[in-house]
C-alpha atoms as a PDB file:
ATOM      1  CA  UNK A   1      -4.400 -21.631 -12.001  1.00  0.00           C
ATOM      2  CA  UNK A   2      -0.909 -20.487 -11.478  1.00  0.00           C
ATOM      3  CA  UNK A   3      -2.498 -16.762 -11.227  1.00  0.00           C
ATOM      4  CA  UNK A   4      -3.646 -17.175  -7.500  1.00  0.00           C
ATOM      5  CA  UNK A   5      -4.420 -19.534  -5.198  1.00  0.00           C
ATOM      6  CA  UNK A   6      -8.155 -19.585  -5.048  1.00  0.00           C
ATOM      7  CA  UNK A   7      -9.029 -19.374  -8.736  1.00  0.00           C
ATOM      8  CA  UNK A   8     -11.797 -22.001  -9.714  1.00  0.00           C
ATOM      9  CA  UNK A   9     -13.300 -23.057 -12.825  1.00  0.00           C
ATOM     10  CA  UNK A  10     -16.282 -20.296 -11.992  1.00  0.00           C
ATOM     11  CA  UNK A  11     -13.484 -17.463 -12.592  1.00  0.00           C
ATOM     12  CA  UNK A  12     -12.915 -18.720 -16.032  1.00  0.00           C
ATOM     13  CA  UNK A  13     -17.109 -18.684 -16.386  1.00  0.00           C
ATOM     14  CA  UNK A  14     -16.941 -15.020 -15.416  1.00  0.00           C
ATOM     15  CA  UNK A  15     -14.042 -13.870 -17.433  1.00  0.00           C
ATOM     16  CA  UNK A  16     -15.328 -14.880 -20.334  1.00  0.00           C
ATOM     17  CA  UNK A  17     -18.876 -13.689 -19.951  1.00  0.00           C
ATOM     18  CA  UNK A  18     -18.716 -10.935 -18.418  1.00  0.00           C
ATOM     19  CA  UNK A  19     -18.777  -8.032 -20.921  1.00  0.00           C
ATOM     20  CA  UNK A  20     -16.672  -5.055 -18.624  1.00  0.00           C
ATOM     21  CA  UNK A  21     -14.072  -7.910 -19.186  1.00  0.00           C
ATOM     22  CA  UNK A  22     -10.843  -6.687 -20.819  1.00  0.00           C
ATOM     23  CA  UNK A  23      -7.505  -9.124 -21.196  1.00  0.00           C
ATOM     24  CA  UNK A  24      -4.259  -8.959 -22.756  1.00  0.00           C
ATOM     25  CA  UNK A  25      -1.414 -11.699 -23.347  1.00  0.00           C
ATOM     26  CA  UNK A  26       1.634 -11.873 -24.332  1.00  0.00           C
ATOM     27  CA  UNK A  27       3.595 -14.073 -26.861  1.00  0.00           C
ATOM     28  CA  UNK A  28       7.103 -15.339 -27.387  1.00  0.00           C
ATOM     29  CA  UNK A  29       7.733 -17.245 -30.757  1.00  0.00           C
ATOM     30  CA  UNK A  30       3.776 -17.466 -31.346  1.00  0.00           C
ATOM     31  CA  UNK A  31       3.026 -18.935 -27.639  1.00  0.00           C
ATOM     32  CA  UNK A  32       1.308 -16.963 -24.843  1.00  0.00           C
ATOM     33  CA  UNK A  33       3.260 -16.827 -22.285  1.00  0.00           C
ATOM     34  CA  UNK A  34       1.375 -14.250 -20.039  1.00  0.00           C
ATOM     35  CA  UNK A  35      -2.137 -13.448 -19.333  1.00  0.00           C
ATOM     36  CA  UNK A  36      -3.679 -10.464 -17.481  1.00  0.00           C
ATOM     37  CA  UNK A  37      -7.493 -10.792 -17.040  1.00  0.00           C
ATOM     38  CA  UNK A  38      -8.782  -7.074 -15.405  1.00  0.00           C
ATOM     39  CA  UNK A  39     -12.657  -5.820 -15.562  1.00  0.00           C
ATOM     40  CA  UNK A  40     -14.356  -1.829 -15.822  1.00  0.00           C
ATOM     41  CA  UNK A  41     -15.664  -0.586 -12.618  1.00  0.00           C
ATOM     42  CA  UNK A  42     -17.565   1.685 -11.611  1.00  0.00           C
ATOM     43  CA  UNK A  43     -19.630   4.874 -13.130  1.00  0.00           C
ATOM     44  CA  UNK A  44     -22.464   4.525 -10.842  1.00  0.00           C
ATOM     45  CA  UNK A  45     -24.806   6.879 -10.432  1.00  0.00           C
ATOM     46  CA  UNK A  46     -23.849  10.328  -8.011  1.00  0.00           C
ATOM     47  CA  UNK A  47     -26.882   9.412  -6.274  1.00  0.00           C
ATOM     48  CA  UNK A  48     -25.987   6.378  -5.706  1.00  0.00           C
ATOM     49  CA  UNK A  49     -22.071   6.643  -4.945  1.00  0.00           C
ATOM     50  CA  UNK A  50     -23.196   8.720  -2.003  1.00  0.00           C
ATOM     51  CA  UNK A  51     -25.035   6.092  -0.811  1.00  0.00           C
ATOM     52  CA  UNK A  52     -21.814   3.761  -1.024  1.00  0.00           C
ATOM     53  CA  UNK A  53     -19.825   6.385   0.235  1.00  0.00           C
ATOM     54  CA  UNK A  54     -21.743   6.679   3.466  1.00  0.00           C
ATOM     55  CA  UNK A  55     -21.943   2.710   3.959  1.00  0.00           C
ATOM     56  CA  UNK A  56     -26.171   2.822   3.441  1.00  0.00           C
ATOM     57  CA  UNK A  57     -26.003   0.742   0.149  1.00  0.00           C
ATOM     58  CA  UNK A  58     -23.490  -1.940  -1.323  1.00  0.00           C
ATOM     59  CA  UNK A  59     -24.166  -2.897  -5.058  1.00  0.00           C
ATOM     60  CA  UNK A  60     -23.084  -6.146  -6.623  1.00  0.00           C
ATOM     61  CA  UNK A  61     -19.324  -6.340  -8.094  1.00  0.00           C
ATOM     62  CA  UNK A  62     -17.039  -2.493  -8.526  1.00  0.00           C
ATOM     63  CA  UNK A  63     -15.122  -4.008  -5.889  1.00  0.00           C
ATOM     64  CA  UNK A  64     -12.236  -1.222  -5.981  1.00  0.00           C
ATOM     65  CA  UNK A  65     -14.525   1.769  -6.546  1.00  0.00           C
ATOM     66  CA  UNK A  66     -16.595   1.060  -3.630  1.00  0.00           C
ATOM     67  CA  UNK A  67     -14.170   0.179  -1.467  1.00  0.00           C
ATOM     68  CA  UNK A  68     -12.196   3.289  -2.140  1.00  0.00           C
ATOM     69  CA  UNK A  69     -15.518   5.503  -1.628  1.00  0.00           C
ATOM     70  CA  UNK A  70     -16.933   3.832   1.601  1.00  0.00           C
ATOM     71  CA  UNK A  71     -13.599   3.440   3.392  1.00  0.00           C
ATOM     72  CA  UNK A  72     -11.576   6.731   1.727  1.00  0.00           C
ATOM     73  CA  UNK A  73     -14.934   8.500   2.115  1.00  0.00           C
ATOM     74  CA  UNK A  74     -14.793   9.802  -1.589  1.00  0.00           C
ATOM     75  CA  UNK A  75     -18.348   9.211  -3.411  1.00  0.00           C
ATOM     76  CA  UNK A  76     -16.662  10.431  -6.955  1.00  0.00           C
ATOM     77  CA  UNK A  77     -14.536   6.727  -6.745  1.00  0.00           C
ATOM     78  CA  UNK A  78     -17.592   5.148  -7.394  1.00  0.00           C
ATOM     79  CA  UNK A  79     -18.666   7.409  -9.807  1.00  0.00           C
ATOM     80  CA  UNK A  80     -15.549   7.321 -11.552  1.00  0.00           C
ATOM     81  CA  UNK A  81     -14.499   4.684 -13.999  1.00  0.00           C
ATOM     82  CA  UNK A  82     -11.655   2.472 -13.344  1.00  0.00           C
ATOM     83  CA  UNK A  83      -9.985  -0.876 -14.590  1.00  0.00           C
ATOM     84  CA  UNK A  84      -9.386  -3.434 -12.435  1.00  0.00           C
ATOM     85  CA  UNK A  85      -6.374  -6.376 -12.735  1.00  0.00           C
ATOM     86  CA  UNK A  86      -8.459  -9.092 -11.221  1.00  0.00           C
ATOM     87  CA  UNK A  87      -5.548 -11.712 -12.635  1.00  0.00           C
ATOM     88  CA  UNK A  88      -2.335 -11.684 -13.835  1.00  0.00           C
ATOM     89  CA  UNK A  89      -0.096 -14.668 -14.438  1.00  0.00           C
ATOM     90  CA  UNK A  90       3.059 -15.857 -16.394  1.00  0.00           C
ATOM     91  CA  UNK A  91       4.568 -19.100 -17.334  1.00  0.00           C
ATOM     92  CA  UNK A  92       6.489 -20.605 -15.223  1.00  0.00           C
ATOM     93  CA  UNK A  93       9.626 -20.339 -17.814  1.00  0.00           C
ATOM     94  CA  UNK A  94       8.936 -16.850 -19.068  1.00  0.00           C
ATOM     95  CA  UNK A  95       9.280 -15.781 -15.041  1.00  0.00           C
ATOM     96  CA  UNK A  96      11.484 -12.984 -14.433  1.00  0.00           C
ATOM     97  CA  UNK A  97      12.120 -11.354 -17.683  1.00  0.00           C
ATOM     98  CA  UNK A  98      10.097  -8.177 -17.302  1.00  0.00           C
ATOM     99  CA  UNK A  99       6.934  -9.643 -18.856  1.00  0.00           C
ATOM    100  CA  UNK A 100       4.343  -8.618 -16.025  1.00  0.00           C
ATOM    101  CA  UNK A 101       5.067  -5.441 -15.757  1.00  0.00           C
ATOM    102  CA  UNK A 102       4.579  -4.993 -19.521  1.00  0.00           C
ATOM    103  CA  UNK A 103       1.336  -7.014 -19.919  1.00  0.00           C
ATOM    104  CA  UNK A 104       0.559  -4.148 -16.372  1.00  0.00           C
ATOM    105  CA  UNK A 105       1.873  -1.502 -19.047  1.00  0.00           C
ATOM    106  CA  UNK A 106      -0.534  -2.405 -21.278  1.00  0.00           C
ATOM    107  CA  UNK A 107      -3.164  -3.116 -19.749  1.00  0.00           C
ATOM    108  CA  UNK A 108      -2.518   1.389 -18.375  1.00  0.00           C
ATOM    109  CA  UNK A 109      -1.743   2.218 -21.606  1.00  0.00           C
ATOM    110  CA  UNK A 110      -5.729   0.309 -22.492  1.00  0.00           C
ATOM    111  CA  UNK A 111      -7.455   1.951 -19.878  1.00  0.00           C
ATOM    112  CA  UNK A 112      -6.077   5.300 -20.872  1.00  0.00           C
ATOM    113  CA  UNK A 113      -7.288   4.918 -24.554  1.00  0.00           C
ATOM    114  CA  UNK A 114     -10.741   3.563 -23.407  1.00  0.00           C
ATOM    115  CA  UNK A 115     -11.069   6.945 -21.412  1.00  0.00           C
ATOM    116  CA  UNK A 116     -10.987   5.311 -17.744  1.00  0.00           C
ATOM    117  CA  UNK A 117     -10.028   7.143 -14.604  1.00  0.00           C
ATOM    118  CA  UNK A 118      -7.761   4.615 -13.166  1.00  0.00           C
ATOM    119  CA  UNK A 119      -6.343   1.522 -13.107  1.00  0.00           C
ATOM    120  CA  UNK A 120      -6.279  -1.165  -9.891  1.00  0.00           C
ATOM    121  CA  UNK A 121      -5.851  -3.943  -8.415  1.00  0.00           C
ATOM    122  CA  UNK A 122      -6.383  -5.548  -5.159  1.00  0.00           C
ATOM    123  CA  UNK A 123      -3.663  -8.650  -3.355  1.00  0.00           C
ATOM    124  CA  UNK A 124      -3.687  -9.863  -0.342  1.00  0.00           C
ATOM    125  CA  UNK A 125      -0.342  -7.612   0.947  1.00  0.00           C
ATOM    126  CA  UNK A 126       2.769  -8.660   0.928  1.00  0.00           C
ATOM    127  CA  UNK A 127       6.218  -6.982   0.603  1.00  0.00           C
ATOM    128  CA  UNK A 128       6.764  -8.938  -2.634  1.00  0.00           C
ATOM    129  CA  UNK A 129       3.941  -8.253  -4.361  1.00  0.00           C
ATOM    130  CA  UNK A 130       3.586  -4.645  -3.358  1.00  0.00           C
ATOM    131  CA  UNK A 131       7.226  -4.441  -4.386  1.00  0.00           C
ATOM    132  CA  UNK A 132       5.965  -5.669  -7.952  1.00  0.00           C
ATOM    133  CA  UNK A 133       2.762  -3.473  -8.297  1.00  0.00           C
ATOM    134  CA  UNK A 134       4.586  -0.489  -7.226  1.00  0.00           C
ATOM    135  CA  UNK A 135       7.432  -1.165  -9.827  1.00  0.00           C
ATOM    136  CA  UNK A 136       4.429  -0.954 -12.571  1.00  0.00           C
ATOM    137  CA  UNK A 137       4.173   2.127 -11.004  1.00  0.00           C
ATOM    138  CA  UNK A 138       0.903   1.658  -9.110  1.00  0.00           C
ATOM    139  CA  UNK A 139       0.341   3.385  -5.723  1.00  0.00           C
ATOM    140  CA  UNK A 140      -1.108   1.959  -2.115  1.00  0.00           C
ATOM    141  CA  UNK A 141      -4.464   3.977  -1.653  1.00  0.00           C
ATOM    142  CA  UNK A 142      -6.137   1.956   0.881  1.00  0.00           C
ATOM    143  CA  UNK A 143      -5.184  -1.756   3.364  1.00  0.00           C
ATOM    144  CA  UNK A 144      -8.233  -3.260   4.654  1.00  0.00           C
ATOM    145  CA  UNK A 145      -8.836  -3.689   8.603  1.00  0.00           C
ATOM    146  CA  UNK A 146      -9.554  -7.564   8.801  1.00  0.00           C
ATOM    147  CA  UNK A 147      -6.652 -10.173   7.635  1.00  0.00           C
ATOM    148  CA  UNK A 148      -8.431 -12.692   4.724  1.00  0.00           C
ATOM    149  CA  UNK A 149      -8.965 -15.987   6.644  1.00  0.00           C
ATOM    150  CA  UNK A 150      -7.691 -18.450   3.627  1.00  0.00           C
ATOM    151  CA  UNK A 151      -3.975 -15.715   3.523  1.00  0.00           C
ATOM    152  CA  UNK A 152      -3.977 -14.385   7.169  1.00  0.00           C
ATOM    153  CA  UNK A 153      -2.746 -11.088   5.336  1.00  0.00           C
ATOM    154  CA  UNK A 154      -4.375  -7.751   4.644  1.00  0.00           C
ATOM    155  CA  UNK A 155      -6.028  -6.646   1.086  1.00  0.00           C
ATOM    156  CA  UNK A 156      -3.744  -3.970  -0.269  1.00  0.00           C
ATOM    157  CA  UNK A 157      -5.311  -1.680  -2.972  1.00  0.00           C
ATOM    158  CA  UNK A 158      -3.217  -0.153  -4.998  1.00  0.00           C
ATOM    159  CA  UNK A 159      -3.974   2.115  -8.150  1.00  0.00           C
ATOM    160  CA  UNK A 160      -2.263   4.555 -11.054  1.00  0.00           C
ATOM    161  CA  UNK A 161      -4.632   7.544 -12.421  1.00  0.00           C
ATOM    162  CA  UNK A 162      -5.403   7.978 -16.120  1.00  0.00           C
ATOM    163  CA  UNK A 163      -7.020  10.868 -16.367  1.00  0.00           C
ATOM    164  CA  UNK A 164      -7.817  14.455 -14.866  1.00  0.00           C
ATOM    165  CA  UNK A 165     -10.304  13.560 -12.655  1.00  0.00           C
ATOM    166  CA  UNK A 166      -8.637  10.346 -11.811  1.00  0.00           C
ATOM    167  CA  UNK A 167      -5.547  11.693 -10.669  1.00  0.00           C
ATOM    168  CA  UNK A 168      -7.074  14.772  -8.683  1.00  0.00           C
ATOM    169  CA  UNK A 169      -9.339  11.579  -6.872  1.00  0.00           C
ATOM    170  CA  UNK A 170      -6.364   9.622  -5.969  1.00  0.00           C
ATOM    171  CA  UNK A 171      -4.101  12.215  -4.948  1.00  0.00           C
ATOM    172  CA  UNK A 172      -7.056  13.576  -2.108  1.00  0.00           C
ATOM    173  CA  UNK A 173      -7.147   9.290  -1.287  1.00  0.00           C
ATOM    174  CA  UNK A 174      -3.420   9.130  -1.369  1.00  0.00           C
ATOM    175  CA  UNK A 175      -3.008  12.461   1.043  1.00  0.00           C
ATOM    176  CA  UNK A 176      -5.987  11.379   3.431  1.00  0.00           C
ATOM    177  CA  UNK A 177      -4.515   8.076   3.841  1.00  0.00           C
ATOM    178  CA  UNK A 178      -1.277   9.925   4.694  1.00  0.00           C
ATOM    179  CA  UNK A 179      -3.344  11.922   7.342  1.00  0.00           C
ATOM    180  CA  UNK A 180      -4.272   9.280   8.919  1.00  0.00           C
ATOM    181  CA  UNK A 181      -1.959   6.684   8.742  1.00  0.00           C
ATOM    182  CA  UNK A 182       0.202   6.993  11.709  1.00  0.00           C
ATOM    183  CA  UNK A 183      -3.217   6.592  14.090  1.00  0.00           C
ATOM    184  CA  UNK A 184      -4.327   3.578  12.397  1.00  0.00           C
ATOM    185  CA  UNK A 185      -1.650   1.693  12.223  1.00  0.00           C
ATOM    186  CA  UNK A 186      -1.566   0.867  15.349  1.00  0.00           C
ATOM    187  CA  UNK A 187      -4.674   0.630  16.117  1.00  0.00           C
ATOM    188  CA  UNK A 188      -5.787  -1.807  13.149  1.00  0.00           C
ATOM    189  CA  UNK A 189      -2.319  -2.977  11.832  1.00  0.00           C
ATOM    190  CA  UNK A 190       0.293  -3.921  14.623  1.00  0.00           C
ATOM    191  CA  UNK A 191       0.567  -7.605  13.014  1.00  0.00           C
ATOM    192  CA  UNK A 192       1.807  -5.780   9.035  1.00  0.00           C
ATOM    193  CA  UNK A 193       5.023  -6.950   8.253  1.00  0.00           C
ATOM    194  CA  UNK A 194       7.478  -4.496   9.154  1.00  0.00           C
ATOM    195  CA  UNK A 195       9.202  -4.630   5.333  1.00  0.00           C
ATOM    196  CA  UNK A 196       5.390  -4.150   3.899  1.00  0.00           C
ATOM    197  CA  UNK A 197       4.648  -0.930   6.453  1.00  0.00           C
ATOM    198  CA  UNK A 198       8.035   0.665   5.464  1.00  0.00           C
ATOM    199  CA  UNK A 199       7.555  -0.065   1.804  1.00  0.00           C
ATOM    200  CA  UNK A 200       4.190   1.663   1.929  1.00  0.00           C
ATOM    201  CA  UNK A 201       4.907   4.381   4.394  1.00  0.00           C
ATOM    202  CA  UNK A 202       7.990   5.459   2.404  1.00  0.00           C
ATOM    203  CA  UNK A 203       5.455   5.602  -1.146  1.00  0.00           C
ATOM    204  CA  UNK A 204       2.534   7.677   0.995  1.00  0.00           C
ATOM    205  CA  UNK A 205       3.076  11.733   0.312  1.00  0.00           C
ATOM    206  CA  UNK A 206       4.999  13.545   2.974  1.00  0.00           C
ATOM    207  CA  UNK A 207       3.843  15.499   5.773  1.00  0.00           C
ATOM    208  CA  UNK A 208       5.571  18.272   8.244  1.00  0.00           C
ATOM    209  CA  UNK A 209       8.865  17.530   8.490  1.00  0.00           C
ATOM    210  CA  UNK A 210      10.261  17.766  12.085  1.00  0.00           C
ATOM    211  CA  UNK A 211      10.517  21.633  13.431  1.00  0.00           C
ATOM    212  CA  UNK A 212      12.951  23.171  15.869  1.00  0.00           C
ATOM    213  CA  UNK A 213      11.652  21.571  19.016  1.00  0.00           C
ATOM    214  CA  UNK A 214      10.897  18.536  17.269  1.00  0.00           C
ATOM    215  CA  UNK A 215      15.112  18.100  16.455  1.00  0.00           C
ATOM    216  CA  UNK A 216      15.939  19.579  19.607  1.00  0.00           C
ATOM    217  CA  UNK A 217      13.759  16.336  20.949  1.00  0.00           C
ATOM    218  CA  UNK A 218      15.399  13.950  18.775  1.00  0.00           C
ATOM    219  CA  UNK A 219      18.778  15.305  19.165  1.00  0.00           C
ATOM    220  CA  UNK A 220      18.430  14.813  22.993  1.00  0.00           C
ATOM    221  CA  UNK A 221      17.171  11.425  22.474  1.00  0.00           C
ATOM    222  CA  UNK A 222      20.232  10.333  20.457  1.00  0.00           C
ATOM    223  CA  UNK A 223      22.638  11.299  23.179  1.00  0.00           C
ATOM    224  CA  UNK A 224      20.830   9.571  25.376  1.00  0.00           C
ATOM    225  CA  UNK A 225      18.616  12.510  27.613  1.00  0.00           C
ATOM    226  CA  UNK A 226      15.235  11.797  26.713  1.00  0.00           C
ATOM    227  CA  UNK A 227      13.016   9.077  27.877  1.00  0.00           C
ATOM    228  CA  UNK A 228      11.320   6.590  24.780  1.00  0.00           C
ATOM    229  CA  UNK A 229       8.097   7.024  25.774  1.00  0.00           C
ATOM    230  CA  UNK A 230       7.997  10.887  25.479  1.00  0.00           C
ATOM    231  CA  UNK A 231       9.349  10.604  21.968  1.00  0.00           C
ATOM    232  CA  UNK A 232       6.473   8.542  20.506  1.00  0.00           C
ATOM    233  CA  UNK A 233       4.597  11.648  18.736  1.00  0.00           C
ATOM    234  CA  UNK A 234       8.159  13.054  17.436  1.00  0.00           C
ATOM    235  CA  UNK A 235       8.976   9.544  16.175  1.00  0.00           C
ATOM    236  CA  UNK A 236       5.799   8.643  14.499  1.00  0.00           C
ATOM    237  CA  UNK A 237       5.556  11.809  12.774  1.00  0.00           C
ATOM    238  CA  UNK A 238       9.521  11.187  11.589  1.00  0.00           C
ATOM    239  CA  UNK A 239       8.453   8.504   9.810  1.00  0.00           C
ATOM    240  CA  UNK A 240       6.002  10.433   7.393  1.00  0.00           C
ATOM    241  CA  UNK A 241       8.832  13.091   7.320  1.00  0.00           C
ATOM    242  CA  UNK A 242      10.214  13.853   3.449  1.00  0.00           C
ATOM    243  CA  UNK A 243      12.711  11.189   2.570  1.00  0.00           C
ATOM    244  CA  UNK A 244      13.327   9.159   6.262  1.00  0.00           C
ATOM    245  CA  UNK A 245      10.914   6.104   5.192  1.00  0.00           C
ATOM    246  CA  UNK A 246      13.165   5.903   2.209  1.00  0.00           C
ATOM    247  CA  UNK A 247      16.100   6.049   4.186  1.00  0.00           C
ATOM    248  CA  UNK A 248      15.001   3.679   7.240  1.00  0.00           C
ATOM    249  CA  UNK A 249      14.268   1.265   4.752  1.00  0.00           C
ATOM    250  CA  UNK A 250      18.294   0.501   3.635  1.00  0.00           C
ATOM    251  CA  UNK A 251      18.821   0.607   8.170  1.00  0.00           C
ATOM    252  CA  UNK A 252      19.313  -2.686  10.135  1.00  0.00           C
ATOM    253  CA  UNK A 253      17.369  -1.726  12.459  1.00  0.00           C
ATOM    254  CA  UNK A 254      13.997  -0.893   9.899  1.00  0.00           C
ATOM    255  CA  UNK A 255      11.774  -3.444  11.455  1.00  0.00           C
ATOM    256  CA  UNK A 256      12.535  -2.437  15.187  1.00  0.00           C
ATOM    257  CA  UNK A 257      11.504   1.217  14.238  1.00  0.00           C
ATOM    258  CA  UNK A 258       8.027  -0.526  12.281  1.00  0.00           C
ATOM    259  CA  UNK A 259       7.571  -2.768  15.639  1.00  0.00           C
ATOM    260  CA  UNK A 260       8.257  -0.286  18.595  1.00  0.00           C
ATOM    261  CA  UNK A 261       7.627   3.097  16.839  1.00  0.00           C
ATOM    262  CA  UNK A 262       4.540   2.719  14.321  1.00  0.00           C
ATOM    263  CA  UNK A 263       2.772  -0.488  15.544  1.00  0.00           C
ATOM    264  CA  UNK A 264       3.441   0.248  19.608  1.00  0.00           C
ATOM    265  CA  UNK A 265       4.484  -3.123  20.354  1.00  0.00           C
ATOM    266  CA  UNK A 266       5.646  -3.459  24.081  1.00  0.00           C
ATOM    267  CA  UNK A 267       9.636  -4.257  24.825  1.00  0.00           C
ATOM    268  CA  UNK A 268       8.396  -8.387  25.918  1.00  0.00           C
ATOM    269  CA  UNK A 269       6.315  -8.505  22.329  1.00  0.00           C
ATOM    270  CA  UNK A 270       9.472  -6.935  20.870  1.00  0.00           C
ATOM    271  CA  UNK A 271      11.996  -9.040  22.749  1.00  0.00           C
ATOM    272  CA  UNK A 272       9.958 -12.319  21.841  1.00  0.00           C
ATOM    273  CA  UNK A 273      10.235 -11.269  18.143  1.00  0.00           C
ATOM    274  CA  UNK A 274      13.894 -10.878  18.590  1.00  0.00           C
ATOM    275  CA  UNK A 275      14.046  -7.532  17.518  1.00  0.00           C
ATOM    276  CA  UNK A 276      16.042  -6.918  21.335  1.00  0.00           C
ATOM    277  CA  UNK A 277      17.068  -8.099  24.195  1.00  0.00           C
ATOM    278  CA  UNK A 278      14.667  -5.885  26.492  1.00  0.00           C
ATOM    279  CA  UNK A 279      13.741  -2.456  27.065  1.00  0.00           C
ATOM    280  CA  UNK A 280      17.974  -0.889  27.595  1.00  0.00           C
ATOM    281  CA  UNK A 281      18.688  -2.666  24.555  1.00  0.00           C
ATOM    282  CA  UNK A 282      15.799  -1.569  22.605  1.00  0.00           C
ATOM    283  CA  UNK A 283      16.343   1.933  23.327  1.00  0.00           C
ATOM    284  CA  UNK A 284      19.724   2.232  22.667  1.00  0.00           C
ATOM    285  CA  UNK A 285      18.902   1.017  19.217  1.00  0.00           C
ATOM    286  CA  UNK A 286      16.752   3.374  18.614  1.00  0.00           C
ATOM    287  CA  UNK A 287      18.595   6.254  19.658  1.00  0.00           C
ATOM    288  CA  UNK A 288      21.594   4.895  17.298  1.00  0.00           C
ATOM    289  CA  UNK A 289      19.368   4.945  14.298  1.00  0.00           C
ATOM    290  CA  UNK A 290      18.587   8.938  15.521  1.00  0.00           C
ATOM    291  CA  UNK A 291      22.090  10.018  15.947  1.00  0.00           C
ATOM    292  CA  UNK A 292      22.703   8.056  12.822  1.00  0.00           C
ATOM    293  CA  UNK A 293      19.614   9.864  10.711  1.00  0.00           C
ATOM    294  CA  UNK A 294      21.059  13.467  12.333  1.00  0.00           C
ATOM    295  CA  UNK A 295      24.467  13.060  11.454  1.00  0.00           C
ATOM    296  CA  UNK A 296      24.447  11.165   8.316  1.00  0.00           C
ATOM    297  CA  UNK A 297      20.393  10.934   6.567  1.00  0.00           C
ATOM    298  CA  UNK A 298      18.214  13.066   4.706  1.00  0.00           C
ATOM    299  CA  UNK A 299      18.424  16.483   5.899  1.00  0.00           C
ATOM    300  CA  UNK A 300      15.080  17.168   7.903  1.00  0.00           C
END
């Protein structure tokens, strides 16, 4: 029960009939003190992966390798093998001394030996947890479009490769996502928290950084000579640029950038959040955090 918030007595009925069911504890002085319940998915058929893959069939359970094949667009995810962490919890006075993360270690270190392709997991997102999950060393390969109605936040899907063929699937995920990310976010995610988006933009793999027009842009904006709104494309790609996410994320003004820049909020939606005091103000925090990221972050 202290795993999640909607486990029932039916999850307990599942985990220990259900034969792809693998689970690991851990003791201190001959007590468990930690539990981590996860499940094999996937290895369907090619025929039938391509059929998940292009949304025409849905099979029963392999939540994370059809998800990752009919939204990523990759039929091999559902073909592959993976194991996913459906529960992981820890008592209440064993909290904080590392013990997730190893029963998450272990539970790798399984799937490895068992010859799987990956290991998962799937949370409802938020910057604590995806904090923890990427500290295991687990990577964001896919959010999902509608918030969960008991939560209000979005599924966040997160997985480390075992194998070959695993990590050759998740890197194409991992760099399609990256593709793509800096059109849907707006368009499907303007309510993310802003520490979440920067957490998970700074782990997605790097595109372009900016070129000589692109700095002669930003250097322009920073002084002050170049209007917001024509800066939107050379912003939004800055934020995929190598190292700025990492670097935006340690800057005050982190969740104005995630607001006004990635998620196209308008200056009264940013104003009511209390991320400014209207549009002047707005903008001349913005072009701070540029003259600050020219003269003193990661070279670009």
């Amino acid at each position: 029960m202290d795993a999640h918030y909607r486990t029932t007595p039916a999850d307990l009925r599942q985990w220990l009939d259900d034969p792809a069911a693998r689970s690991w504890r851990a003791m201190i002085g001959g007590k468990t003190v930690g539990v981590l319940w996860g499940a094999v998915e996937g290895g369907l058929s090619e025929e039938l992966a391509t059929q998940v893959a292009s949304g025409r069939r849905r099979v029963r359970g392999h939540l994370l390798p059809q998800s990752l094949a009919s939204h990523s667009g990759f039929p091999q995810a559902a073909s592959q093998r993976g194991l996913r962490i459906i529960r992981i919890a820890v008592a209440a006075q064993a909290r904080r001394l590392g013990i997730g993360r190893s029963l998450v270690a272990a539970a790798i270190a399984g799937a490895d030996r068992e010859g799987l392709d990956f290991t998962g997991t799937s949370f409802g997102g938020s910057s604590e947890l995806h904090t923890f999950w990427a500290s295991c060393g687990l990577k964001t390969v896919r959010i999902g479009l509608q918030q969960e109605a008991t939560s209000g936040e979005y599924p966040v899907q997160m997985v480390q490769a075992c194998g070959a063929e695993g990590v050759s699937l998740i890197k194409q995920v991992r760099t399609r996502l990256a593709q793509h990310w800096l059109v849907l976010v707006p368009l499907n995610w303007k309510d993310l928290e802003p520490e979440l988006l920067v957490n998970i933009t700074s782990g997605l793999p790097s595109q372009c950084g900016p070129d000589a027009a692109d700095i002669r842009d930003l250097q322009n904006f920073g002084e002050g000579h170049r209007g917001f709104q024509l800066m939107i494309p050379v912003l939004r790609d800055l934020s995929l640029a190598p190292g700025f996410a990492h670097w935006l994320r340690a800057q005050a003004e982190a969740s104005l950038w995630c607001r006004a820049v990635l998620q196209g909020w308008s200056w009264p939606e940013l104003q009511k959040e209390g991320l400014c005091s209207g549009q002047r103000d707005g903008e001349g925090r913005l072009r701070g955090l540029v003259d600050e990221l020219l003269q003193n972050g990661p070279e670009l």
